[in-house]
N, C-alpha and C. Protein backbone atom coordinates (compact mmCIF):
# COMPACT_ATOMS: atom_id res chain seq x y z
N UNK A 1 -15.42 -75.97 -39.01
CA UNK A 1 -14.90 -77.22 -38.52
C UNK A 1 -13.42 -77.38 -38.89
N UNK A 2 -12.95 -77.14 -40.04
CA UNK A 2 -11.88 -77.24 -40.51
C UNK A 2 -10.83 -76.51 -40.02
N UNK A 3 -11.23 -75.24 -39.52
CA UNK A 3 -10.28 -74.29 -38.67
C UNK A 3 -10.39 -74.51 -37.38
N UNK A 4 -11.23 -75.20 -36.52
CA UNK A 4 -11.42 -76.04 -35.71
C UNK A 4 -10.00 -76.90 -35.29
N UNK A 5 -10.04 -77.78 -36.22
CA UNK A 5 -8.63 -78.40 -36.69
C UNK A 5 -7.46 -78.27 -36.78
N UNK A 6 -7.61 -77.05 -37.54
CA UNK A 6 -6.50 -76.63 -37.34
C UNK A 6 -5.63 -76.08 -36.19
N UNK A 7 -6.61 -75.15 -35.51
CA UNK A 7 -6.42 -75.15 -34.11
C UNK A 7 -5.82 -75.60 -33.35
N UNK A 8 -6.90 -77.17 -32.98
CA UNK A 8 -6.43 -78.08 -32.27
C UNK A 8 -4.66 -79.03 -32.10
N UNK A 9 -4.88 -79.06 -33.84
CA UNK A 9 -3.03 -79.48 -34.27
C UNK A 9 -2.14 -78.26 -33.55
N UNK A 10 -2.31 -76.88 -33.87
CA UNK A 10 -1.48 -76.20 -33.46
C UNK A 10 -1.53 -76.03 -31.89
N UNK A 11 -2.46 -76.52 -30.98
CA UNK A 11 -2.20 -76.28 -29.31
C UNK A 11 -1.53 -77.90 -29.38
N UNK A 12 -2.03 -78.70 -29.80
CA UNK A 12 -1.29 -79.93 -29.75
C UNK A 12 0.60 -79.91 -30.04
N UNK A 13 0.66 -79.40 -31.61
CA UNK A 13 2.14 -78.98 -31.51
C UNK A 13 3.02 -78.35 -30.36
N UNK A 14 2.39 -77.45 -30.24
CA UNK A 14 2.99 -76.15 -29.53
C UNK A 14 3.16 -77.13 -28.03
N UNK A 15 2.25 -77.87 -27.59
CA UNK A 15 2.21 -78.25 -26.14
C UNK A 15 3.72 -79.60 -26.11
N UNK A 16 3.57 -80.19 -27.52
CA UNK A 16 4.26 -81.01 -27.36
C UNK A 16 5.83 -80.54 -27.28
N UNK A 17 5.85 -79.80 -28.02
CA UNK A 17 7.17 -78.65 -28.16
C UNK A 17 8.01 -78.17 -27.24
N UNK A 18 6.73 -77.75 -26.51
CA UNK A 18 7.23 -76.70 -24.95
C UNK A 18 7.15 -78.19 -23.80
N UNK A 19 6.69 -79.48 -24.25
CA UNK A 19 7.15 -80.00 -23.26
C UNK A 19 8.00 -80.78 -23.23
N UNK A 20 9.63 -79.83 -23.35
CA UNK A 20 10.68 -81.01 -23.15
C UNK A 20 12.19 -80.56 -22.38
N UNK A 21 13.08 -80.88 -22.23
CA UNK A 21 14.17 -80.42 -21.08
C UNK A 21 14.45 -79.20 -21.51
N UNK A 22 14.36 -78.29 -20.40
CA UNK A 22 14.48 -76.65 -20.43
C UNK A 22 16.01 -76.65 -20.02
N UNK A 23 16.89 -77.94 -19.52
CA UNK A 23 18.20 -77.63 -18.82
C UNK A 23 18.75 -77.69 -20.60
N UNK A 24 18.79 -78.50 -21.07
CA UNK A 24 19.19 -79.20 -22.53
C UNK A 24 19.29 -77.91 -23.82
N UNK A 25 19.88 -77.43 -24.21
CA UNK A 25 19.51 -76.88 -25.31
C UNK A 25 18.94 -77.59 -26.51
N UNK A 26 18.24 -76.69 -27.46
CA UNK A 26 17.43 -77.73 -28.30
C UNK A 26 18.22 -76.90 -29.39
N UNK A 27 17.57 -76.36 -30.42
CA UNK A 27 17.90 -75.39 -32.12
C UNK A 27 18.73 -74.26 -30.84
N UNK A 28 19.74 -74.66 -31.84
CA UNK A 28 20.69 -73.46 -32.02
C UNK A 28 20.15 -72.31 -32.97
N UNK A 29 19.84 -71.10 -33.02
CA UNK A 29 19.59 -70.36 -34.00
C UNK A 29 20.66 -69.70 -34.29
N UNK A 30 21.65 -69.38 -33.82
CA UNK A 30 22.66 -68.97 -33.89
C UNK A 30 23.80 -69.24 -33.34
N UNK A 31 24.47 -70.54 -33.75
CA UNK A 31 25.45 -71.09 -32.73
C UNK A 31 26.98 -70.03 -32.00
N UNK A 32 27.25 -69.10 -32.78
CA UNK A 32 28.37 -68.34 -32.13
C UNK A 32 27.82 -67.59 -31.19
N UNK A 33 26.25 -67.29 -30.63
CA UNK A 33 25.82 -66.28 -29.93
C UNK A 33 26.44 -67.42 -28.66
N UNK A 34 26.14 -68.82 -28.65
CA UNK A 34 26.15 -69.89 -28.09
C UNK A 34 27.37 -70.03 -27.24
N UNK A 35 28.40 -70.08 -27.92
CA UNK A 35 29.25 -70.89 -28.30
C UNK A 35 30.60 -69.41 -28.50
N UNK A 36 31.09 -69.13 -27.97
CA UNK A 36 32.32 -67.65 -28.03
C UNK A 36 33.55 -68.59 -28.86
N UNK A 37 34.30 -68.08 -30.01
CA UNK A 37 35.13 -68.33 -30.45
C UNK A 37 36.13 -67.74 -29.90
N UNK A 38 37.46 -68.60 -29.50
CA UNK A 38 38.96 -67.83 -28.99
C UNK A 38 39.10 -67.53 -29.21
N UNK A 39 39.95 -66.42 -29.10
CA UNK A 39 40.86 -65.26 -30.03
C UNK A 39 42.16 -65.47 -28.92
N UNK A 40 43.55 -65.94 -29.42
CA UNK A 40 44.87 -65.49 -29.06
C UNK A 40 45.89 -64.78 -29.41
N UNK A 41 46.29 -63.52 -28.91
CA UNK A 41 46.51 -62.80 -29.80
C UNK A 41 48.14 -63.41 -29.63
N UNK A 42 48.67 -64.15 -28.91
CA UNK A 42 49.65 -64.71 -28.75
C UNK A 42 49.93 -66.03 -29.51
N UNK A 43 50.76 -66.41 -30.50
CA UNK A 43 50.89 -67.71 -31.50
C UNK A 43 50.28 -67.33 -32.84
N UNK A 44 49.85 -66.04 -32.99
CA UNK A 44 49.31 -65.75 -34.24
C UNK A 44 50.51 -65.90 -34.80
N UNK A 45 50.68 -66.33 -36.16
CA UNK A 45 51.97 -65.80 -37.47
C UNK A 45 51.90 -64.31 -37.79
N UNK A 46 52.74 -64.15 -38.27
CA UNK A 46 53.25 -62.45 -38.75
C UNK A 46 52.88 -63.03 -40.29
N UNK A 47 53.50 -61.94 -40.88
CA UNK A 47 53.06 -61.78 -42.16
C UNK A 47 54.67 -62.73 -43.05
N UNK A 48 55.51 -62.35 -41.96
CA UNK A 48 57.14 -63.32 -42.32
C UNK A 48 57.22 -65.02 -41.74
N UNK A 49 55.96 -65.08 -41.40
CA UNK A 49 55.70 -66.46 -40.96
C UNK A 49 56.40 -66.60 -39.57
N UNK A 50 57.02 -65.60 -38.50
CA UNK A 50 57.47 -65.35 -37.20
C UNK A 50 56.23 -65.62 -36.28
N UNK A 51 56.05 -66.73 -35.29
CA UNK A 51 55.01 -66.27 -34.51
C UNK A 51 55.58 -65.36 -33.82
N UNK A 52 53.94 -64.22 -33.18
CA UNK A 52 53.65 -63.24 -32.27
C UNK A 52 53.48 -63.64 -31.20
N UNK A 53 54.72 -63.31 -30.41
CA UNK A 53 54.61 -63.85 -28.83
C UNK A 53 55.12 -62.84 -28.15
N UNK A 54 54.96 -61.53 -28.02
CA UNK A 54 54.52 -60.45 -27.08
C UNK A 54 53.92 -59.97 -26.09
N UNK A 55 54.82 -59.69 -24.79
CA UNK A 55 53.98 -58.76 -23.37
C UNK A 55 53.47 -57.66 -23.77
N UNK A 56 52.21 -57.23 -23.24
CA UNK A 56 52.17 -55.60 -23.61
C UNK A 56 53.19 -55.06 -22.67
N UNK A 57 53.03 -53.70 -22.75
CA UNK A 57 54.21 -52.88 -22.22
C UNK A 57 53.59 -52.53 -20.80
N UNK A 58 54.45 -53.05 -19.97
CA UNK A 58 53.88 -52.74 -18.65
C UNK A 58 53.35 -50.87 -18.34
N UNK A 59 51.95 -51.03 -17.53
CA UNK A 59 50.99 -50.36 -17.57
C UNK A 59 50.18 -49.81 -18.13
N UNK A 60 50.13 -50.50 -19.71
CA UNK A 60 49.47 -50.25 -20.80
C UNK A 60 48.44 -50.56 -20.81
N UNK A 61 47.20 -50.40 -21.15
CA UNK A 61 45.89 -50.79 -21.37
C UNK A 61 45.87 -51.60 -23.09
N UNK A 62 45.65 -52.56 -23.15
CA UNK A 62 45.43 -53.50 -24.43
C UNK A 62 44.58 -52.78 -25.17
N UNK A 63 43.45 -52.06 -24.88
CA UNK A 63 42.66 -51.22 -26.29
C UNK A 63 43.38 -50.58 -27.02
N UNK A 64 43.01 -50.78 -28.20
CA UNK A 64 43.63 -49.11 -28.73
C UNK A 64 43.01 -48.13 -28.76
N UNK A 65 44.05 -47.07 -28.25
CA UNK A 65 42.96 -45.76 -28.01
C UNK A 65 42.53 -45.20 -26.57
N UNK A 66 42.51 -45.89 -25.63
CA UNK A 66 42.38 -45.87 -24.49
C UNK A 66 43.37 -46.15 -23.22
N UNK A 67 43.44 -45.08 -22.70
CA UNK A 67 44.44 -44.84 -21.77
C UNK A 67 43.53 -44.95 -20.41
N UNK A 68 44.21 -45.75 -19.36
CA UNK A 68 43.89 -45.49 -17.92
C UNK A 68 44.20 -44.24 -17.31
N UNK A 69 42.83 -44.17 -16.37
CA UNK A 69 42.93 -43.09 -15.70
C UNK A 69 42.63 -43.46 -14.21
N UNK A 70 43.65 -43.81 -13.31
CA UNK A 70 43.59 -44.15 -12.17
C UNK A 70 43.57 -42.80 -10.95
N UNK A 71 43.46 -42.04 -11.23
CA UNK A 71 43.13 -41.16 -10.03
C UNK A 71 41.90 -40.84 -9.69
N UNK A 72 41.27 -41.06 -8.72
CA UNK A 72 39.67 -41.31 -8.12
C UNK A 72 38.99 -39.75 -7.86
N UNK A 73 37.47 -40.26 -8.01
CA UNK A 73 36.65 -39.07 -7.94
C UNK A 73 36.51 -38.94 -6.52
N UNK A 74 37.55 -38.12 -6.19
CA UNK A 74 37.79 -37.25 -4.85
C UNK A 74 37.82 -36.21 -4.58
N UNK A 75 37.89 -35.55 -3.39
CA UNK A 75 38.19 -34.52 -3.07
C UNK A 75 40.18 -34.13 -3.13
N UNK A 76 40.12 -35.18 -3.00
CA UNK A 76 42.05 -35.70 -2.39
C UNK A 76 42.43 -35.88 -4.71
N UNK A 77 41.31 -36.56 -4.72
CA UNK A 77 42.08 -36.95 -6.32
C UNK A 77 41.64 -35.72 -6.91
N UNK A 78 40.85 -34.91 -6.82
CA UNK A 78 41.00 -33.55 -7.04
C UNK A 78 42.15 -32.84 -7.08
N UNK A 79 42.46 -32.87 -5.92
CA UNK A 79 43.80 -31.97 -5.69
C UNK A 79 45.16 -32.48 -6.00
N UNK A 80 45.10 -33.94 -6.43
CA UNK A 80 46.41 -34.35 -6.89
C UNK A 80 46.44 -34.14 -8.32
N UNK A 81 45.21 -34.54 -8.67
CA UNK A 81 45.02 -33.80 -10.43
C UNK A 81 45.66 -32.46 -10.69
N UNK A 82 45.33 -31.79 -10.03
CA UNK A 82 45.44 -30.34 -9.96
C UNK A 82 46.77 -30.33 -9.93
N UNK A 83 47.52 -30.83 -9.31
CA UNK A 83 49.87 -30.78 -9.17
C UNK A 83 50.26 -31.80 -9.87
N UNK A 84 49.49 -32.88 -10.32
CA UNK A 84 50.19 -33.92 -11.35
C UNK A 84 50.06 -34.35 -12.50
N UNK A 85 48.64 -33.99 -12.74
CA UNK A 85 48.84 -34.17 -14.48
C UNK A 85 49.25 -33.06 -15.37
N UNK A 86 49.65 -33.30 -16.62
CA UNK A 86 50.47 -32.65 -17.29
C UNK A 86 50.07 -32.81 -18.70
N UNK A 87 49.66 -32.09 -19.53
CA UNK A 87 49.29 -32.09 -20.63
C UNK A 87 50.25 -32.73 -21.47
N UNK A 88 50.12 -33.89 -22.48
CA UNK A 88 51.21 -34.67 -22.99
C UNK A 88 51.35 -33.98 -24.44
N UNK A 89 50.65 -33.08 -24.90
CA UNK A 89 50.24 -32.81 -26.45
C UNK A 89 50.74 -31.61 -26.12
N UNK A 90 51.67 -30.78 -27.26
CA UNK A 90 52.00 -29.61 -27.08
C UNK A 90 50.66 -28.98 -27.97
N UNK A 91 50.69 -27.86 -27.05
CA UNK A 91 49.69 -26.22 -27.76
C UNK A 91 50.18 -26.41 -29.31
N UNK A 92 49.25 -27.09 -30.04
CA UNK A 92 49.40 -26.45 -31.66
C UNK A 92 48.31 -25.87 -31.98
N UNK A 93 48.40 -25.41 -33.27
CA UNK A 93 47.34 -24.59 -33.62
C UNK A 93 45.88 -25.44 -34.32
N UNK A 94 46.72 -27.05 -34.74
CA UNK A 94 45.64 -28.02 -34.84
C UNK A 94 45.04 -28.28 -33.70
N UNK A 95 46.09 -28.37 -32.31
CA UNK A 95 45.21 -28.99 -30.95
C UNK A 95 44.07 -28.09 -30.47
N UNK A 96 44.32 -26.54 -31.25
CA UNK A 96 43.49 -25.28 -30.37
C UNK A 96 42.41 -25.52 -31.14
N UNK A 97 42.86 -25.97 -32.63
CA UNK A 97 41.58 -25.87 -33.49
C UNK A 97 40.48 -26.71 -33.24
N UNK A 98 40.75 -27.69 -33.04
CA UNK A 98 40.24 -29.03 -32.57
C UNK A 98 39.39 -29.12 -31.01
N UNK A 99 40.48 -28.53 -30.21
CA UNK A 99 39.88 -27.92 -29.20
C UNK A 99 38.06 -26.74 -29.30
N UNK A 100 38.50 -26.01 -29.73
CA UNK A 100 37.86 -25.05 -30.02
C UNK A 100 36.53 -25.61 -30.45
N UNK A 101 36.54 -26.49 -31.65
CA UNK A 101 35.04 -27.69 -32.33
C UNK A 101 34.99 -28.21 -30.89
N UNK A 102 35.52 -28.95 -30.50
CA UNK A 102 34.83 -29.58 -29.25
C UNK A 102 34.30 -28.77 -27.77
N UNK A 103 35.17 -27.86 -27.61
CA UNK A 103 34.50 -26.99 -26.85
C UNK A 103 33.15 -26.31 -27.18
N UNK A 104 33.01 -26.05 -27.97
CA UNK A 104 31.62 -25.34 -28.50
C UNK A 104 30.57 -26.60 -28.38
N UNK A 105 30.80 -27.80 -28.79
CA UNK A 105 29.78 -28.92 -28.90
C UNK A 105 28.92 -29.12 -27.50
N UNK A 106 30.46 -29.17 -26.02
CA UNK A 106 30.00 -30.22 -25.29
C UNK A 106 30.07 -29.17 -24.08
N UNK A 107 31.05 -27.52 -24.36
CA UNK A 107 31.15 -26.66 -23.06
C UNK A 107 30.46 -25.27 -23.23
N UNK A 108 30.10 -24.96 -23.93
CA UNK A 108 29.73 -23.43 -24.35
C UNK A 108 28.55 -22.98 -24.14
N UNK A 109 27.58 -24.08 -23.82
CA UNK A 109 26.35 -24.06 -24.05
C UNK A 109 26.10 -23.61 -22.56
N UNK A 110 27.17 -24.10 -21.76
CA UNK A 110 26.86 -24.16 -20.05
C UNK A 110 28.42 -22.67 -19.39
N UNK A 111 29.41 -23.01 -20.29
CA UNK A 111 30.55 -22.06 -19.66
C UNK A 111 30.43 -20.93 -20.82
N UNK A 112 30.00 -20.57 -21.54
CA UNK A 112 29.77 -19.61 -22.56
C UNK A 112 31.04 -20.09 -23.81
N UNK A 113 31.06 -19.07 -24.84
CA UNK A 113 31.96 -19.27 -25.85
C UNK A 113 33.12 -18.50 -25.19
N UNK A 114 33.42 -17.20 -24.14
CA UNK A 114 34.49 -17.12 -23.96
C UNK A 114 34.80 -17.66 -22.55
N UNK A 115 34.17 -18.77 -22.19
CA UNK A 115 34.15 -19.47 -20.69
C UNK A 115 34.01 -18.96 -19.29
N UNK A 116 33.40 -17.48 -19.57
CA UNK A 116 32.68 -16.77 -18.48
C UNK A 116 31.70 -17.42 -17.74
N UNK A 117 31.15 -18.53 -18.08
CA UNK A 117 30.11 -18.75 -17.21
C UNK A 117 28.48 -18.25 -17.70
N UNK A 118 28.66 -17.08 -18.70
CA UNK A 118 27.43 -17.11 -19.40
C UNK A 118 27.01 -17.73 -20.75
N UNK A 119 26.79 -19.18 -20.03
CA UNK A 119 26.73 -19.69 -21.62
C UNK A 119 24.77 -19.47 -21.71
N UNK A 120 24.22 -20.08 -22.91
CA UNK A 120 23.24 -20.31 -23.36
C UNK A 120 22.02 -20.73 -21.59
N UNK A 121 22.93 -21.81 -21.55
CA UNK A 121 21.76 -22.17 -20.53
C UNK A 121 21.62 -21.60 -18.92
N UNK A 122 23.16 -20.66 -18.87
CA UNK A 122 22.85 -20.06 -18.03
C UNK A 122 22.11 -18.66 -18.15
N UNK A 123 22.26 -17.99 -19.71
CA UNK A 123 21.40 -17.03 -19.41
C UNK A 123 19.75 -17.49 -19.22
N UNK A 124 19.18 -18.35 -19.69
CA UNK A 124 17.97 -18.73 -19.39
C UNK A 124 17.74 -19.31 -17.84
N UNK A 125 18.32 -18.79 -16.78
CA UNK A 125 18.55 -19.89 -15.84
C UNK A 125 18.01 -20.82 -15.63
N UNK A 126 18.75 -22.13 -16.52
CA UNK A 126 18.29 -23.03 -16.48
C UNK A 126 19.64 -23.71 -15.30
N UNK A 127 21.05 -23.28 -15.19
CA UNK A 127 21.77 -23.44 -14.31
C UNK A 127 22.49 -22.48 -13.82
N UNK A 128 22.95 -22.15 -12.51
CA UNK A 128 23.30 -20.75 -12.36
C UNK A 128 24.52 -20.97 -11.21
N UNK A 129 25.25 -19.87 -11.07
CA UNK A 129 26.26 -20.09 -10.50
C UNK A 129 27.36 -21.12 -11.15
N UNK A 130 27.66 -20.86 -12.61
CA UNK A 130 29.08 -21.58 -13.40
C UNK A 130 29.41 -20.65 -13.17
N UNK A 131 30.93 -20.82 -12.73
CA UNK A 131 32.11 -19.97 -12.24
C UNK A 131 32.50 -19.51 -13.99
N UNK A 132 33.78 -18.72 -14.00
CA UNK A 132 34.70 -17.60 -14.77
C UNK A 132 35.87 -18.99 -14.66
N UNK A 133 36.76 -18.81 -15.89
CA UNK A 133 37.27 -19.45 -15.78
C UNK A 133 38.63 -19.44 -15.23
N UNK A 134 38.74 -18.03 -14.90
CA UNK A 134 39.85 -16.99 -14.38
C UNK A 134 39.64 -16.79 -12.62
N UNK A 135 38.36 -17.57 -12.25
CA UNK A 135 38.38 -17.34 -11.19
C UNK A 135 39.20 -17.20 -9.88
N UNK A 136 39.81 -16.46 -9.34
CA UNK A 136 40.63 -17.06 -8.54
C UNK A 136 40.66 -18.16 -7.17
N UNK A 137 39.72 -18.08 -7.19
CA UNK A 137 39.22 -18.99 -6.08
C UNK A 137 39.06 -20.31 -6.02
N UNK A 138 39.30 -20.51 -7.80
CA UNK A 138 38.96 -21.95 -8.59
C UNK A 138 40.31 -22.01 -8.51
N UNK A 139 41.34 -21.62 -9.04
CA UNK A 139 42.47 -21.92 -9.26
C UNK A 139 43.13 -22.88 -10.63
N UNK A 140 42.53 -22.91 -11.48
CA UNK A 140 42.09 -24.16 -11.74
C UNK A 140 43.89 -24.32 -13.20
N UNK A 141 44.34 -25.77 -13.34
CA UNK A 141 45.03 -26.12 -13.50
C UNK A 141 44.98 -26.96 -15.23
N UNK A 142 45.55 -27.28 -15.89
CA UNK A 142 45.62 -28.42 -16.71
C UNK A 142 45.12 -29.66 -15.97
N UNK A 143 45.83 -30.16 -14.96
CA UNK A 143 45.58 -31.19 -14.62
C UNK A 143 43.73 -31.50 -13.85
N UNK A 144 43.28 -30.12 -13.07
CA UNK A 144 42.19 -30.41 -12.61
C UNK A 144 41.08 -30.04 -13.78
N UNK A 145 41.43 -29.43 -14.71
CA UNK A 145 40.31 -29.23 -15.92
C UNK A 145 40.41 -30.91 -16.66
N UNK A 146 40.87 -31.79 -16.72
CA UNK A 146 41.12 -32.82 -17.56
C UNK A 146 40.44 -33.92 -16.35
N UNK A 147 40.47 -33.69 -15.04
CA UNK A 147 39.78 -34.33 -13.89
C UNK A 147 38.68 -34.31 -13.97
N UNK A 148 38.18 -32.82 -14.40
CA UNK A 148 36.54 -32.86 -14.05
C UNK A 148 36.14 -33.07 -15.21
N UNK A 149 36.76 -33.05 -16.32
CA UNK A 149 36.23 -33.80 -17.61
C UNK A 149 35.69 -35.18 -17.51
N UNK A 150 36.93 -35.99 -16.92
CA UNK A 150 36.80 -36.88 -16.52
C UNK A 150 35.66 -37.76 -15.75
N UNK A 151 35.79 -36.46 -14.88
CA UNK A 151 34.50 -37.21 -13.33
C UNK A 151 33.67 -36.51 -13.20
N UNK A 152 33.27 -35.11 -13.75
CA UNK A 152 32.72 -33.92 -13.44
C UNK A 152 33.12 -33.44 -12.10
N UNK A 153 31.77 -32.63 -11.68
CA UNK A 153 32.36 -31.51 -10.35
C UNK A 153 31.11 -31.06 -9.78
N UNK A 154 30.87 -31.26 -9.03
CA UNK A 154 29.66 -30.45 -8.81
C UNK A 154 28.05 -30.51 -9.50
N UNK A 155 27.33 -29.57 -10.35
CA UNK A 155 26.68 -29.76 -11.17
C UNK A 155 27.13 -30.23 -12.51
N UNK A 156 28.61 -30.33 -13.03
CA UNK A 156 28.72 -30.95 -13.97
C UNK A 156 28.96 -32.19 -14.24
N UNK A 157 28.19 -32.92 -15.00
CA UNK A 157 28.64 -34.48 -14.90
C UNK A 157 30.43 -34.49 -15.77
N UNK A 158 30.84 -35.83 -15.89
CA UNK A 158 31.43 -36.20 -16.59
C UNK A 158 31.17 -36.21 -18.04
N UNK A 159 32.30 -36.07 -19.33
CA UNK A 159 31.96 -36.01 -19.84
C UNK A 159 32.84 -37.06 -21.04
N UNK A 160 33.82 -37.82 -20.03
CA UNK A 160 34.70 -38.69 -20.39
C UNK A 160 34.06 -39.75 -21.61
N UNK A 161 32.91 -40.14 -21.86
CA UNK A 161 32.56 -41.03 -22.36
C UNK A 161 32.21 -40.02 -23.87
N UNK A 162 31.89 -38.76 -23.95
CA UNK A 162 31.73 -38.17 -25.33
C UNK A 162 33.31 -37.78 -25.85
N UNK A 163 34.28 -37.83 -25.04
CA UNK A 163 35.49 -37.01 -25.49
C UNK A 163 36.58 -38.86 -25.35
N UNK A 164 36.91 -38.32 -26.81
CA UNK A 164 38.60 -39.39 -26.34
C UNK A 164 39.67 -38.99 -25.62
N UNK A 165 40.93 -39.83 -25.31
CA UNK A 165 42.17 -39.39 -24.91
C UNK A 165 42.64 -37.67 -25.20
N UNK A 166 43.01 -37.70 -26.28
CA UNK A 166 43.38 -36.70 -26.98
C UNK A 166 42.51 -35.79 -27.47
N UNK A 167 41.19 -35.84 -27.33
CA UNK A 167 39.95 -34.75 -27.54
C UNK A 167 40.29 -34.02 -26.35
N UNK A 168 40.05 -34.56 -25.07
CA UNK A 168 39.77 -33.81 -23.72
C UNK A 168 41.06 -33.44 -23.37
N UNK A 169 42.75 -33.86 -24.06
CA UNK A 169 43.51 -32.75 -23.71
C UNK A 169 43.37 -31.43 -24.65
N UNK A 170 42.78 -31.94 -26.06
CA UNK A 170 42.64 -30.77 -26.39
C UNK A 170 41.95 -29.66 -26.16
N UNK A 171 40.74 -30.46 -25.50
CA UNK A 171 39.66 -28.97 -24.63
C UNK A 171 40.33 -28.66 -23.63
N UNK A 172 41.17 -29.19 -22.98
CA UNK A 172 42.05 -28.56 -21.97
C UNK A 172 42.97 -27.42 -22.17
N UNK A 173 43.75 -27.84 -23.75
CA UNK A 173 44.02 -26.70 -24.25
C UNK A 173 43.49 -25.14 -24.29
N UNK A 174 42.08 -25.42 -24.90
CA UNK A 174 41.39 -24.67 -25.60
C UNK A 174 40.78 -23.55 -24.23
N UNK A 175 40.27 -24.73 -23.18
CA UNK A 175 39.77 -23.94 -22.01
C UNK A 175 41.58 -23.25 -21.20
N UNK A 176 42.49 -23.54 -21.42
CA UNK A 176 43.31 -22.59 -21.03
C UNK A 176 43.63 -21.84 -21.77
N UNK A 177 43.45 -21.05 -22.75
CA UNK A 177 43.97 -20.55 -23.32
C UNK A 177 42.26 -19.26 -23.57
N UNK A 178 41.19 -19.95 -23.24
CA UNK A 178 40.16 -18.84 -22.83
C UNK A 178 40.07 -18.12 -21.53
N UNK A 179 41.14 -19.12 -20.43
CA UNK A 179 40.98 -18.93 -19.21
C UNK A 179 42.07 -17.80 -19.68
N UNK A 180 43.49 -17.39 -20.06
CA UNK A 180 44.06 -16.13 -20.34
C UNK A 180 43.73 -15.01 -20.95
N UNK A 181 42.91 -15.44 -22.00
CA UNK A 181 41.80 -14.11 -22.02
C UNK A 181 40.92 -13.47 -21.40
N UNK A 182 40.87 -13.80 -20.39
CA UNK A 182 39.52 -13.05 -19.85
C UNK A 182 40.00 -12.40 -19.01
N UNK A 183 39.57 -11.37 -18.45
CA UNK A 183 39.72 -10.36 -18.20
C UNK A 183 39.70 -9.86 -16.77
């Protein structure tokens, strides 16, 4: 009987609870989930008590770290990749090194370790037909290796979202400089 009771109080609560304006908010459980605090990054003070009242620099992207990449996954933005971008990082022996760790992580497995095309998963054919990276038929450029990073190509997806700015010129590096070795 007593749990009976209890029962009853709790469909009674619960009914009275759930019956009231659904437009209205009721408990906040967390009012900032609610409720977005401003952020201006304009009128802040400096550290000399100067307010910060700064444009970014025209065509800059506000993240840090992240650069726009406005040329489209085309056939056409293909081929402008290919005559207009330009590697901004000179060949060092940190960029090759660096290169080199990331190439093995995210390309080797599919273009091999010396970018022949026999990597891991193509000898199992699990994908077949990855080109040489010397191919001539590919032609292939700084600018269109940093494209299909970008957007992929074919069977390769993109891979823009595992690599930063400066990671994927450095596999660009790394894959030109396997593309002169080979043979």
């Amino acid at each position: 009987m007593k749990s009976l009771k209890i029962i009853l109080a709790l469909v009674v609560i619960t009914s009275i609870v759930s019956c009231n304006n659904k437009r209205v908010p009721q408990v906040q459980y967390m009012p900032d989930m609610y409720t977005s605090v401003p952020y201006d990054a304009n009128g802040v003070t400096s550290a000399g008590g100067v307010k910060v009242n700064r444009q970014p620099v025209a065509g800059t992207v506000s993240r840090n770290g992240i650069v726009a990449y406005d040329i489209p996954d085309t056939n056409e933005g293909y081929e402008k990749a290919k005559t207009v971008l330009k590697n901004p990082f000179k060949p060092t022996e940190e960029n090759l090194e660096k290169g080199k760790e990331l190439y093995t992580i995210y390309c080797a497995s599919c273009h091999g370790k010396k970018g022949d095309g026999n990597g891991v998963l193509s000898q199992r054919d699990k994908f077949t037909g990855i080109p040489k990276y010397n191919d001539p038929a590919r032609n292939i450029t700084e600018g269109s290796i940093y494209h299909v990073i970008m957007h992929g190509r074919n069977m390769m997806g993109s891979h823009a979202s595992q690599l930063r700015y400066k990671e994927r010129w450095q596999v660009v590096q790394y894959v030109e400089k396997l593309k002169s070795e080979l043979k």
